[in-house]
N, C-alpha and C. Protein backbone atom coordinates (compact mmCIF):
# COMPACT_ATOMS: atom_id res chain seq x y z
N UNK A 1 -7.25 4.65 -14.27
CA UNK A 1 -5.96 4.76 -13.61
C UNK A 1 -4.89 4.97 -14.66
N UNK A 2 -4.29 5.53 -14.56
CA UNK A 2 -2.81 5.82 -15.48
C UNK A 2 -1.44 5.29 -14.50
N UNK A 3 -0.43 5.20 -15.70
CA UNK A 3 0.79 4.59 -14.95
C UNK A 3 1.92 4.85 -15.18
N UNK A 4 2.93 5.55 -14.67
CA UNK A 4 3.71 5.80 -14.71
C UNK A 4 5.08 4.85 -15.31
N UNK A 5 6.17 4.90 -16.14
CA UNK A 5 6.87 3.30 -16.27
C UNK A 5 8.40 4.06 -15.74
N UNK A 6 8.67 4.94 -15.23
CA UNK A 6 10.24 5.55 -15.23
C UNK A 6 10.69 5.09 -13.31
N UNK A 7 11.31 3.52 -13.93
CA UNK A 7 11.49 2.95 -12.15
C UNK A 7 12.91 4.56 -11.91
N UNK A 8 12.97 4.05 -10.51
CA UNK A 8 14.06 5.17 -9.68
C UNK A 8 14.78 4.41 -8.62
N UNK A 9 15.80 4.47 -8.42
CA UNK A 9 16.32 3.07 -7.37
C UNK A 9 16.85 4.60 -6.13
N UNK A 10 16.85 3.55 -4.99
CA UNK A 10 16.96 4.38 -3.89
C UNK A 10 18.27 3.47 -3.37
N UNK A 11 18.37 2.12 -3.45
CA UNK A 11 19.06 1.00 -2.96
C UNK A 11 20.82 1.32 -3.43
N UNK A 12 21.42 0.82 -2.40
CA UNK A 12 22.96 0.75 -3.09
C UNK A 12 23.45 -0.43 -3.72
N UNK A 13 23.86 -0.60 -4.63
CA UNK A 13 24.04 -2.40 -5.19
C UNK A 13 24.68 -2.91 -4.29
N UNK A 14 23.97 -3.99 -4.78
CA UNK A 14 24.50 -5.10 -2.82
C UNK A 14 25.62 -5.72 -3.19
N UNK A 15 26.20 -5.90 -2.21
CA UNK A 15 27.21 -6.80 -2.23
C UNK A 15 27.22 -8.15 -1.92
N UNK A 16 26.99 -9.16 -2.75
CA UNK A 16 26.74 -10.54 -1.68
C UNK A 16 25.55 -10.29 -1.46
N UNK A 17 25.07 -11.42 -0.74
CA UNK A 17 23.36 -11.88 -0.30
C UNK A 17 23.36 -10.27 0.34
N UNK A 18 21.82 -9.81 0.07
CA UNK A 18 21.07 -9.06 0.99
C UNK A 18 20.12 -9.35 1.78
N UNK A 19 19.99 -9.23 3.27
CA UNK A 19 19.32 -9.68 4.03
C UNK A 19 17.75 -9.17 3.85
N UNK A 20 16.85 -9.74 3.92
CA UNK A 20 15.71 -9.56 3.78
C UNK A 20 15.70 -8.37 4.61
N UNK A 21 14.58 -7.15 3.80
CA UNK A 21 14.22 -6.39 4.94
C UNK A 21 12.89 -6.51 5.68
N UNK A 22 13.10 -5.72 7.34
CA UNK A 22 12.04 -5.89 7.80
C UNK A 22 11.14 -4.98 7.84
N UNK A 23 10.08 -5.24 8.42
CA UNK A 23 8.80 -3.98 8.24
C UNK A 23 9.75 -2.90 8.78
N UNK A 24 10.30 -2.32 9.48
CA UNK A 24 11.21 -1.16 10.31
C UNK A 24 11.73 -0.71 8.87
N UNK A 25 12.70 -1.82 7.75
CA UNK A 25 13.64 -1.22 7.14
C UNK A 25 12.61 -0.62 5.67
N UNK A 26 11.68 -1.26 5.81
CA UNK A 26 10.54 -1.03 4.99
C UNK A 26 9.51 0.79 4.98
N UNK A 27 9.38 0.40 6.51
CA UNK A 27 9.05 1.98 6.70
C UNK A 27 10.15 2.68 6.63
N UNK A 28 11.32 2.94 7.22
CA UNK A 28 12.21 3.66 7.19
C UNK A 28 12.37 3.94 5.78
N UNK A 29 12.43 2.78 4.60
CA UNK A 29 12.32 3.38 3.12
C UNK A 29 11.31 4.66 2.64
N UNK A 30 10.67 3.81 2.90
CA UNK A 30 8.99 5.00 3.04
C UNK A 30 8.99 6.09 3.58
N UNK A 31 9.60 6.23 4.56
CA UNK A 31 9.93 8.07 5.26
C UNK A 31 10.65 8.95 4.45
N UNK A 32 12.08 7.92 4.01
CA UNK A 32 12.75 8.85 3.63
C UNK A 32 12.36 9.08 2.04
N UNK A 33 11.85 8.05 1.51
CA UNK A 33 11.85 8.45 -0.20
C UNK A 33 10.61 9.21 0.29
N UNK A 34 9.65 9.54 1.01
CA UNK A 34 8.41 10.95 1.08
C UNK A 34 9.21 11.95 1.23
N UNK A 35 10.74 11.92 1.91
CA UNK A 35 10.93 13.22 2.03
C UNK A 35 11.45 13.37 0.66
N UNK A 36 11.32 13.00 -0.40
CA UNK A 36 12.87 13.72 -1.47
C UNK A 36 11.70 14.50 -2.11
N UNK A 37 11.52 15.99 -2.08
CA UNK A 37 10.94 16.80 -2.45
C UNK A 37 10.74 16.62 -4.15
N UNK A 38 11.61 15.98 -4.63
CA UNK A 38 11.87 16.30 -6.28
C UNK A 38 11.27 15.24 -6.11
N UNK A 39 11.05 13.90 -6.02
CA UNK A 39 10.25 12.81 -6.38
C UNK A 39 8.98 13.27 -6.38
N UNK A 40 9.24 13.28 -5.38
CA UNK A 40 7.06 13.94 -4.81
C UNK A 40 6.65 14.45 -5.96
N UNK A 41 7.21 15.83 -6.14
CA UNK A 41 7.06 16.90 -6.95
C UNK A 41 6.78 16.48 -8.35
N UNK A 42 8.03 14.94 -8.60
CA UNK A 42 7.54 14.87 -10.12
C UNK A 42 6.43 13.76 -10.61
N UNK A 43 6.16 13.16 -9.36
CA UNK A 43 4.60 12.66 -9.86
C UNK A 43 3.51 13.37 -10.18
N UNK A 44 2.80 12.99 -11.92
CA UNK A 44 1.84 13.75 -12.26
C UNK A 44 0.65 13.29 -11.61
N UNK A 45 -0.11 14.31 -11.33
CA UNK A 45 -1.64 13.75 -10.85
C UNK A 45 -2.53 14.06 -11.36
N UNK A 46 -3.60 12.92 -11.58
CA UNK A 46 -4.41 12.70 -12.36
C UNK A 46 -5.82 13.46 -11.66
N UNK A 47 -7.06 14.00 -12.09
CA UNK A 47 -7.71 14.09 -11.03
C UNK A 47 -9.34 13.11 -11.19
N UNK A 48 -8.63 12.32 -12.27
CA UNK A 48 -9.69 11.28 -12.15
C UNK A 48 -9.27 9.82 -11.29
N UNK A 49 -8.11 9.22 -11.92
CA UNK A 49 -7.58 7.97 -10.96
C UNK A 49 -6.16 8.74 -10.50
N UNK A 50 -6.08 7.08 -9.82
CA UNK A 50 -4.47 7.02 -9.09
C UNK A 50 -3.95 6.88 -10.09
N UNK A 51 -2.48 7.57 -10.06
CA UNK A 51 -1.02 7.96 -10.29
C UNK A 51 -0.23 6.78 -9.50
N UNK A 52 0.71 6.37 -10.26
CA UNK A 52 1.86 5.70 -9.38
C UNK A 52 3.12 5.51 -10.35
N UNK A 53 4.47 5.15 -9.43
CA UNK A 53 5.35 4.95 -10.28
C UNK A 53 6.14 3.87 -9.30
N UNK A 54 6.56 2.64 -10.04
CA UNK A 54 7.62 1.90 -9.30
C UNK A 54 8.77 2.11 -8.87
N UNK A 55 9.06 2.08 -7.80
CA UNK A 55 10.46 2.27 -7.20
C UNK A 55 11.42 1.05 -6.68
N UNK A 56 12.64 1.25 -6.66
CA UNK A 56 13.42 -0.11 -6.27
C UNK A 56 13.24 0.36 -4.84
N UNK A 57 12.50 -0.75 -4.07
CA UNK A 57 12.79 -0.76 -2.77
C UNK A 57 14.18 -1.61 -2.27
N UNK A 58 14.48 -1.56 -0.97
CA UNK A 58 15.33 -1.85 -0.22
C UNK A 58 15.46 -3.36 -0.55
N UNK A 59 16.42 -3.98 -0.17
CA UNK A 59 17.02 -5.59 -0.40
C UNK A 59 15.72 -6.28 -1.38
N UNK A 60 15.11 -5.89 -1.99
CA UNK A 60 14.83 -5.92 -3.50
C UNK A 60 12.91 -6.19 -2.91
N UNK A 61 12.66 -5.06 -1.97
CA UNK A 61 11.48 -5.29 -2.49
C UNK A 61 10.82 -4.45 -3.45
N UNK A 62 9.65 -4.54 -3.49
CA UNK A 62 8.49 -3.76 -4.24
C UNK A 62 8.14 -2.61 -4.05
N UNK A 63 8.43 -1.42 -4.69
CA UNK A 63 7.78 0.25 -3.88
C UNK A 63 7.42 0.27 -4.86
N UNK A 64 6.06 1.39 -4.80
CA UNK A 64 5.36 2.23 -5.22
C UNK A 64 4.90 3.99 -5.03
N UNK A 65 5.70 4.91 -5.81
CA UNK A 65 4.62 6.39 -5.37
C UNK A 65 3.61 6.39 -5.88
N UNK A 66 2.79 6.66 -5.17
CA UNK A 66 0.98 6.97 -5.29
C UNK A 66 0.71 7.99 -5.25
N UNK A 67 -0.23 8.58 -5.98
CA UNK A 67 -0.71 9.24 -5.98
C UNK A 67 -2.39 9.50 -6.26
N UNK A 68 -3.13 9.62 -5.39
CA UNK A 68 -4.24 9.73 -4.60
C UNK A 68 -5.74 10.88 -5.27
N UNK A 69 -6.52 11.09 -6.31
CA UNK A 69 -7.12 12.29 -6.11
C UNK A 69 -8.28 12.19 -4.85
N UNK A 70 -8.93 13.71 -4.78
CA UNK A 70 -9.19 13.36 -3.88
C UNK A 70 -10.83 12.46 -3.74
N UNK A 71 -11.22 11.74 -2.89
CA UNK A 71 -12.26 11.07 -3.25
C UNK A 71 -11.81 9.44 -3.32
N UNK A 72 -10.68 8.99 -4.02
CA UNK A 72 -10.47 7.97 -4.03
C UNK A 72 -9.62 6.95 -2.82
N UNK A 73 -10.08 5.31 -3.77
CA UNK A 73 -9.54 4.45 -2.31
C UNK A 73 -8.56 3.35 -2.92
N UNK A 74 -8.35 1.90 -2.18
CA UNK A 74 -8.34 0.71 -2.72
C UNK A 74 -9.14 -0.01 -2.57
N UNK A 75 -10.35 0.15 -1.92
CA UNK A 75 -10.85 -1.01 -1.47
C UNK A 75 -10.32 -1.70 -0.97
N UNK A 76 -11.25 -2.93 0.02
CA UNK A 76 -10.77 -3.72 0.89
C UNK A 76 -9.86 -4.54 0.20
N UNK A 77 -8.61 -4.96 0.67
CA UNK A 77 -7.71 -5.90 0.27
C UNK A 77 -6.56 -6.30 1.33
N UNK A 78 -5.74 -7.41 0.77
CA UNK A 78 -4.59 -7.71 1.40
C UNK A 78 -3.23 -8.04 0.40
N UNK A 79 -2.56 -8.13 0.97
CA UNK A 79 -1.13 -8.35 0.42
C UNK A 79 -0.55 -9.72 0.10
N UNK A 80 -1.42 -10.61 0.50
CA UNK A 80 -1.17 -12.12 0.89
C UNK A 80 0.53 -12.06 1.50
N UNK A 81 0.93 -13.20 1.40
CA UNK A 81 2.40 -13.59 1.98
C UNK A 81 3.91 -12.25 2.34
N UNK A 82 3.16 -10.89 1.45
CA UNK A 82 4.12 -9.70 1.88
C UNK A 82 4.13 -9.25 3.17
N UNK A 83 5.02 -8.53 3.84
CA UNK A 83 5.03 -7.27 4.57
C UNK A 83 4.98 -6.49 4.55
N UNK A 84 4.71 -5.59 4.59
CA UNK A 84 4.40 -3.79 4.16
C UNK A 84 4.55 -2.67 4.96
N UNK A 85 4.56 -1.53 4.35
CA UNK A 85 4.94 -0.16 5.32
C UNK A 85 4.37 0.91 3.95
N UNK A 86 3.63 2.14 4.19
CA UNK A 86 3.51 2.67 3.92
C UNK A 86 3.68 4.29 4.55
N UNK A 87 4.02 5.32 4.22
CA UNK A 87 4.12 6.63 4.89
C UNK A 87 3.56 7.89 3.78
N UNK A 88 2.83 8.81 4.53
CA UNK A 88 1.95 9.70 3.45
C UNK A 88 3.20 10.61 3.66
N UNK A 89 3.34 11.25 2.16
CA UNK A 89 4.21 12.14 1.51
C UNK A 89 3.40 13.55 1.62
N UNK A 90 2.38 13.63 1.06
CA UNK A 90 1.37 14.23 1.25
C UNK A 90 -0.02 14.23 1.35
N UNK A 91 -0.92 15.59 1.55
CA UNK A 91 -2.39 15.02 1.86
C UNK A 91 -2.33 14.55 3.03
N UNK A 92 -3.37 13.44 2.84
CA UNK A 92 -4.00 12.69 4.32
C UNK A 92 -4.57 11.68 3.99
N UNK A 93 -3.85 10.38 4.35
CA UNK A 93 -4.93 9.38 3.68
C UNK A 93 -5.16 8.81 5.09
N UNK A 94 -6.84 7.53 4.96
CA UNK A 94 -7.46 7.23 5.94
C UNK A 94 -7.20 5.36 6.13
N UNK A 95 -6.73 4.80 7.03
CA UNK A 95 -6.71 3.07 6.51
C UNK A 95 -7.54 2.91 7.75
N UNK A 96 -8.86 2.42 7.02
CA UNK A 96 -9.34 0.91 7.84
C UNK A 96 -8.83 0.05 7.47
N UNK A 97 -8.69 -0.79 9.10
CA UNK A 97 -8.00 -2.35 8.80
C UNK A 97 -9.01 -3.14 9.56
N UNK A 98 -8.55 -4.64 9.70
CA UNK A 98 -8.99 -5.59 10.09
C UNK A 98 -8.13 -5.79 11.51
N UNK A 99 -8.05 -6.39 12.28
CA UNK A 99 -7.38 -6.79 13.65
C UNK A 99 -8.32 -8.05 13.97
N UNK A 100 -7.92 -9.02 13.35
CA UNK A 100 -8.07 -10.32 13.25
C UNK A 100 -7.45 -10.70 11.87
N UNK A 101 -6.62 -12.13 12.29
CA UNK A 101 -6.35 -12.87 11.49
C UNK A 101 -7.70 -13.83 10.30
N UNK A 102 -6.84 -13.52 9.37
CA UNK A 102 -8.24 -14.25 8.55
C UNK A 102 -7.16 -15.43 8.06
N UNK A 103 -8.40 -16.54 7.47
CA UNK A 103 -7.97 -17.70 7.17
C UNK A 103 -7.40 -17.00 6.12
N UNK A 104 -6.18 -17.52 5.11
CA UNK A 104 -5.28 -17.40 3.74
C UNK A 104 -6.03 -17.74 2.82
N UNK A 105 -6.43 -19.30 2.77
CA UNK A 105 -6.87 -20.07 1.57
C UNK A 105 -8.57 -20.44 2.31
N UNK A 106 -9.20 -21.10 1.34
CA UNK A 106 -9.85 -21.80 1.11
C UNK A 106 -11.89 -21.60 1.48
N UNK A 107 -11.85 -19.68 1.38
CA UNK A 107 -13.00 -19.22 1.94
C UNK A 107 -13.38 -18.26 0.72
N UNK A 108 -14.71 -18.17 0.97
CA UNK A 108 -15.39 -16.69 -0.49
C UNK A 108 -15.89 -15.82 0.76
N UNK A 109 -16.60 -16.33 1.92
CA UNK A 109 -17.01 -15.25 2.66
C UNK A 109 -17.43 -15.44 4.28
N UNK A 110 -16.84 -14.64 4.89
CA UNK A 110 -16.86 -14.33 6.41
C UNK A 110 -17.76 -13.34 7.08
N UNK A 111 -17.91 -13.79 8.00
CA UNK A 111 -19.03 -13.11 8.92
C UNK A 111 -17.82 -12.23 10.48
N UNK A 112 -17.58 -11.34 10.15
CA UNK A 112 -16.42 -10.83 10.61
C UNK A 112 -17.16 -10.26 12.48
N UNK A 113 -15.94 -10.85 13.31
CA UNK A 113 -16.80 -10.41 14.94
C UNK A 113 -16.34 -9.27 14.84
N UNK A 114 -17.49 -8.79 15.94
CA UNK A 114 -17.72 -7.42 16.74
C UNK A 114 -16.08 -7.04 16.99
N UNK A 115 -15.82 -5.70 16.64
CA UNK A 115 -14.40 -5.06 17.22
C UNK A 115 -14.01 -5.22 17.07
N UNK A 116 -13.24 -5.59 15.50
CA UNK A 116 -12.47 -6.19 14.77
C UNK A 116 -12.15 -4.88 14.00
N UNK A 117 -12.79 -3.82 13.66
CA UNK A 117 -12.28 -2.78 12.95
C UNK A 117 -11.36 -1.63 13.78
N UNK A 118 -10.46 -1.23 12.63
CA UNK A 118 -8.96 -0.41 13.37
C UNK A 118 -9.50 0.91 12.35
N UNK A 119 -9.18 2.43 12.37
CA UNK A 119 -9.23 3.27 11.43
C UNK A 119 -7.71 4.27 12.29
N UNK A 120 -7.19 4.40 11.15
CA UNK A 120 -6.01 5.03 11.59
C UNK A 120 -5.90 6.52 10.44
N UNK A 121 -5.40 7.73 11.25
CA UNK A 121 -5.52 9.12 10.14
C UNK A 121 -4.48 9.30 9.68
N UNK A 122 -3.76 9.52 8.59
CA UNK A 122 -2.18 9.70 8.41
C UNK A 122 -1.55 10.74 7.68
N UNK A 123 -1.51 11.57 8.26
CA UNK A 123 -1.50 12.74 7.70
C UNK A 123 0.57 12.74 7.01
N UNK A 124 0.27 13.65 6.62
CA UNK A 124 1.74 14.08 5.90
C UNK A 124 2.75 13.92 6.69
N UNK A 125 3.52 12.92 6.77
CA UNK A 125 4.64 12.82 8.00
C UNK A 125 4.45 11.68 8.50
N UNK A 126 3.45 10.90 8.58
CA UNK A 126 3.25 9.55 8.97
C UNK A 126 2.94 8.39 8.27
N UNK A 127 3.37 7.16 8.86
CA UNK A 127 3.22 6.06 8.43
C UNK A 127 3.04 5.01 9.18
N UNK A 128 2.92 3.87 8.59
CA UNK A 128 2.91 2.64 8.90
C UNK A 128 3.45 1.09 8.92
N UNK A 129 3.46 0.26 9.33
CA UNK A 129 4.13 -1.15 8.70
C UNK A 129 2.86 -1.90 9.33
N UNK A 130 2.75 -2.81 8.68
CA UNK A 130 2.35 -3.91 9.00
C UNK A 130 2.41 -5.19 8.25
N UNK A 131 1.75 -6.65 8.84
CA UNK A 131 2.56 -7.91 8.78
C UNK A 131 1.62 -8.45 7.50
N UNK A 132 2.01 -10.24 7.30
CA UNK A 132 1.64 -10.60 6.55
C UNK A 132 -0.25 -10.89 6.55
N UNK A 133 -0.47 -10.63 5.25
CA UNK A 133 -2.24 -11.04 5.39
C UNK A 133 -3.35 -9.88 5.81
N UNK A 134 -2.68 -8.82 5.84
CA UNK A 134 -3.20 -7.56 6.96
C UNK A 134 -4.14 -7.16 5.67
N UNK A 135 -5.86 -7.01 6.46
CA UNK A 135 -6.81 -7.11 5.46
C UNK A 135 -7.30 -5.49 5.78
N UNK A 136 -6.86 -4.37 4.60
CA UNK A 136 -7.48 -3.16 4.78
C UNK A 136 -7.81 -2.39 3.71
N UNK A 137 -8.20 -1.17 3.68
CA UNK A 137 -8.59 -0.24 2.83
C UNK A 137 -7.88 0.98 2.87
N UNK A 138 -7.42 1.90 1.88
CA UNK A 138 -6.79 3.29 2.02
C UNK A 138 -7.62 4.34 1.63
N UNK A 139 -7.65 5.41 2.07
CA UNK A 139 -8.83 6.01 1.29
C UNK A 139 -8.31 7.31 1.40
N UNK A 140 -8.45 8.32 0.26
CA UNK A 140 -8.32 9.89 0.62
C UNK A 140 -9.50 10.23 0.89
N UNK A 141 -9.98 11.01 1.52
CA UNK A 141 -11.43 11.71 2.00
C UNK A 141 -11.28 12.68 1.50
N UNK A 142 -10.80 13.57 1.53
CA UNK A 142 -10.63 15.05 1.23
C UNK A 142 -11.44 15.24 -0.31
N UNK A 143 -12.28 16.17 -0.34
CA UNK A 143 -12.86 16.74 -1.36
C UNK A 143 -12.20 17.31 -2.27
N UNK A 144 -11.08 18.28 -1.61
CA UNK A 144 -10.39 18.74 -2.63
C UNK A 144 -8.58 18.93 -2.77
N UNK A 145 -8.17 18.14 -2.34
CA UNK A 145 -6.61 18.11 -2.15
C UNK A 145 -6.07 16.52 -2.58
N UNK A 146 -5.17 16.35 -3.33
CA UNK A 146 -4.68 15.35 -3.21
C UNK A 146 -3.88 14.65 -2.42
N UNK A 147 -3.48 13.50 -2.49
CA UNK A 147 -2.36 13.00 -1.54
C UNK A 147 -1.55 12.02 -2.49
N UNK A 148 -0.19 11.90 -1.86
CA UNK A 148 0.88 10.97 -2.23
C UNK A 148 1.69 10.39 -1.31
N UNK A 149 1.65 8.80 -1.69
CA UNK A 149 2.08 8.15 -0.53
C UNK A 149 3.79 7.36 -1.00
N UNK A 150 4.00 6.70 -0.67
CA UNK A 150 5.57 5.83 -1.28
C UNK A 150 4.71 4.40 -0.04
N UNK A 151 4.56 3.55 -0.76
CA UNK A 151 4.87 2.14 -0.24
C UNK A 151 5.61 1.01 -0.59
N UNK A 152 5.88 0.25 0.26
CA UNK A 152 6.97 -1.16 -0.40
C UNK A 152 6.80 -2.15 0.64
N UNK A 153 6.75 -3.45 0.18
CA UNK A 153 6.25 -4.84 -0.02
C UNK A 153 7.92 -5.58 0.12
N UNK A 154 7.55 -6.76 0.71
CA UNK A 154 8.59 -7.48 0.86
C UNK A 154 8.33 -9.08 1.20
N UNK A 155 7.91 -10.17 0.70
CA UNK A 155 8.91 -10.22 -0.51
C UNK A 155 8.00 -9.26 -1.72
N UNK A 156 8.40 -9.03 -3.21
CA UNK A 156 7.68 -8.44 -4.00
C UNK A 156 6.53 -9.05 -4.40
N UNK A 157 5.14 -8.44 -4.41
CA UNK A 157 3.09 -8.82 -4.14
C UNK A 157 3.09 -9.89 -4.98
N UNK A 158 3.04 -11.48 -4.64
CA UNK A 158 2.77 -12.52 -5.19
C UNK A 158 1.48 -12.37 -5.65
N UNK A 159 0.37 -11.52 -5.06
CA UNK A 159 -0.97 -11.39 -5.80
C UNK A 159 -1.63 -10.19 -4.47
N UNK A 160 -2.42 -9.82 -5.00
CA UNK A 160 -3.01 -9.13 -4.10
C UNK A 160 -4.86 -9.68 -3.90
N UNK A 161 -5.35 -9.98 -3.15
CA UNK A 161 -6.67 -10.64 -2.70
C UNK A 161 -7.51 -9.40 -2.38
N UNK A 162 -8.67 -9.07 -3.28
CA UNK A 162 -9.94 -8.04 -3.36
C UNK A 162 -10.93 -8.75 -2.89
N UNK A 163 -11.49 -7.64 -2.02
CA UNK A 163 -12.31 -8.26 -1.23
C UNK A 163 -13.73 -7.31 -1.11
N UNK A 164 -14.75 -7.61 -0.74
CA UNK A 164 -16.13 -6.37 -0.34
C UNK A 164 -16.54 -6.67 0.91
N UNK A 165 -17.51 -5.65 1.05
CA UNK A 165 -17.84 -5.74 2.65
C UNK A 165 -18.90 -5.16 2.68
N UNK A 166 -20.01 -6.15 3.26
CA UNK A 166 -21.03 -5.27 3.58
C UNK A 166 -21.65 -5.77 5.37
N UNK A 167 -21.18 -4.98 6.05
CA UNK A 167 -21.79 -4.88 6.86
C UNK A 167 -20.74 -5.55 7.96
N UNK A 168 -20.72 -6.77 8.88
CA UNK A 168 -19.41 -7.76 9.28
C UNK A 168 -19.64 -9.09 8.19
N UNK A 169 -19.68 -8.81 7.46
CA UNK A 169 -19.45 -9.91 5.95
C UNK A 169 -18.46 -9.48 5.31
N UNK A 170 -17.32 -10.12 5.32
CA UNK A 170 -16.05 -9.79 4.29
C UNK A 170 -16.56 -10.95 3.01
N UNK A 171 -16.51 -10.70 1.39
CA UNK A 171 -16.47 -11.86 0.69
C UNK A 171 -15.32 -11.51 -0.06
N UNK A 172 -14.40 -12.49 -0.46
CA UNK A 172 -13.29 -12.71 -1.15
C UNK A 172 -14.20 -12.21 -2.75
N UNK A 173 -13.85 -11.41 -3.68
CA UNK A 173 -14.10 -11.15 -5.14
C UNK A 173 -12.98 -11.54 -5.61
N UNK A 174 -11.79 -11.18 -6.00
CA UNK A 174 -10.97 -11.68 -7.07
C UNK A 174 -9.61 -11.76 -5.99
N UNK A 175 -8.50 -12.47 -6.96
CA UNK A 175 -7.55 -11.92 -7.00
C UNK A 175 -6.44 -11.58 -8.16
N UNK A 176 -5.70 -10.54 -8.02
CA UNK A 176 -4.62 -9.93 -8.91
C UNK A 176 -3.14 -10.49 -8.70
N UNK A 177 -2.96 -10.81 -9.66
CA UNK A 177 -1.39 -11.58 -9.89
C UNK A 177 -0.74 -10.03 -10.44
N UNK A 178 0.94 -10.14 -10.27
CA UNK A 178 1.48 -9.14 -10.61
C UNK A 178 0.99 -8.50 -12.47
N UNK A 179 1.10 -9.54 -12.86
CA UNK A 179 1.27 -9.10 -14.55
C UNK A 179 -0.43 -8.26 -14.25
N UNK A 180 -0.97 -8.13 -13.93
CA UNK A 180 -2.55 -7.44 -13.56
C UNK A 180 -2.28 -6.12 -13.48
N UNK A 181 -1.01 -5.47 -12.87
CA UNK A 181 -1.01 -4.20 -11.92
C UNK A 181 0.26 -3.48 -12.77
N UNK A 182 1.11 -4.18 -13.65
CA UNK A 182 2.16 -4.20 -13.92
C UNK A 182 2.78 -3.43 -14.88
């Protein structure tokens, strides 16, 4: 993976407290920083790993542009205590999720029920939000096209929780504290 370090602020300096944003003000970030053609444009892509660059999200959360080759994923994971929204800039990326709450603390591995899996397609123009704990995967499929996404986190990723799966067995593998990703 390679990493980009040139942050870009989208935010206006606040005045006084800023109100937390919500998943809405989160995606709405995410739409519009996919549309700024010159951002997009100036992420380099790699065609071995992901590309990304930090962005100042909205009332001070966490963004990221991604960038995707094709073939690659995140693996299963969650956000722990954030909220999130993501929207594809370009390409097409694929999220399986979970639709069940999982316990937070105190498990290595679950035996996950029947109909619990979500797969959603997201092509260029679309996105998503969702809440705290939301256990999924992103994936580009595409053989030969890349994709680039803009996401942001709120409050900013106290850790992120990696996880595997084989079969309806989720097991907890690690987790990543910021200074990990950083």
């Amino acid at each position: 993976m390679s990493a980009l370090s040139s942050p870009r602020s989208f935010s206006a300096p606040a005045r006084g407290r800023v109100p937390a944003p919500s998943q809405a003000d989160l995606l709405d970030f995410a739409r519009r920083t996919a549309a700024d053609t010159e951002l997009i444009d100036s992420l380099p892509l790699d065609p071995e790993g992901r590309t990304w660059v930090r962005l100042q999200g909205p009332g001070g959360s966490e963004a990221w542009l991604i960038g995707w080759p094709p073939g690659t994923g995140t693996g299963w994971h969650d956000h722990a205590d954030s909220v999130g929204a993501f929207f594809t800039a370009r390409g097409e990326l694929k999220e399986n999720a979970l639709a069940a709450r999982l316990p937070t603390d105190g498990w290595k591995t679950l035996e996950l029920s029947e109909n619990v899996d979500r797969e959603r397609r997201l092509p260029a123009g679309r996105g998503r939000a969702f809440g705290r704990h939301h256990v999924h995967e992103v994936l580009n499929e595409s053989t030969e096209e890349h994709a680039i996404s803009v996401h942001a986190y709120y409050p900013p990723l106290p850790r992120i929780r990696r996880y595997s799966r084989t079969g309806q067995v989720l097991r907890l593998e690690h987790v990543e504290r910021p200074e990990d990703w950083q």
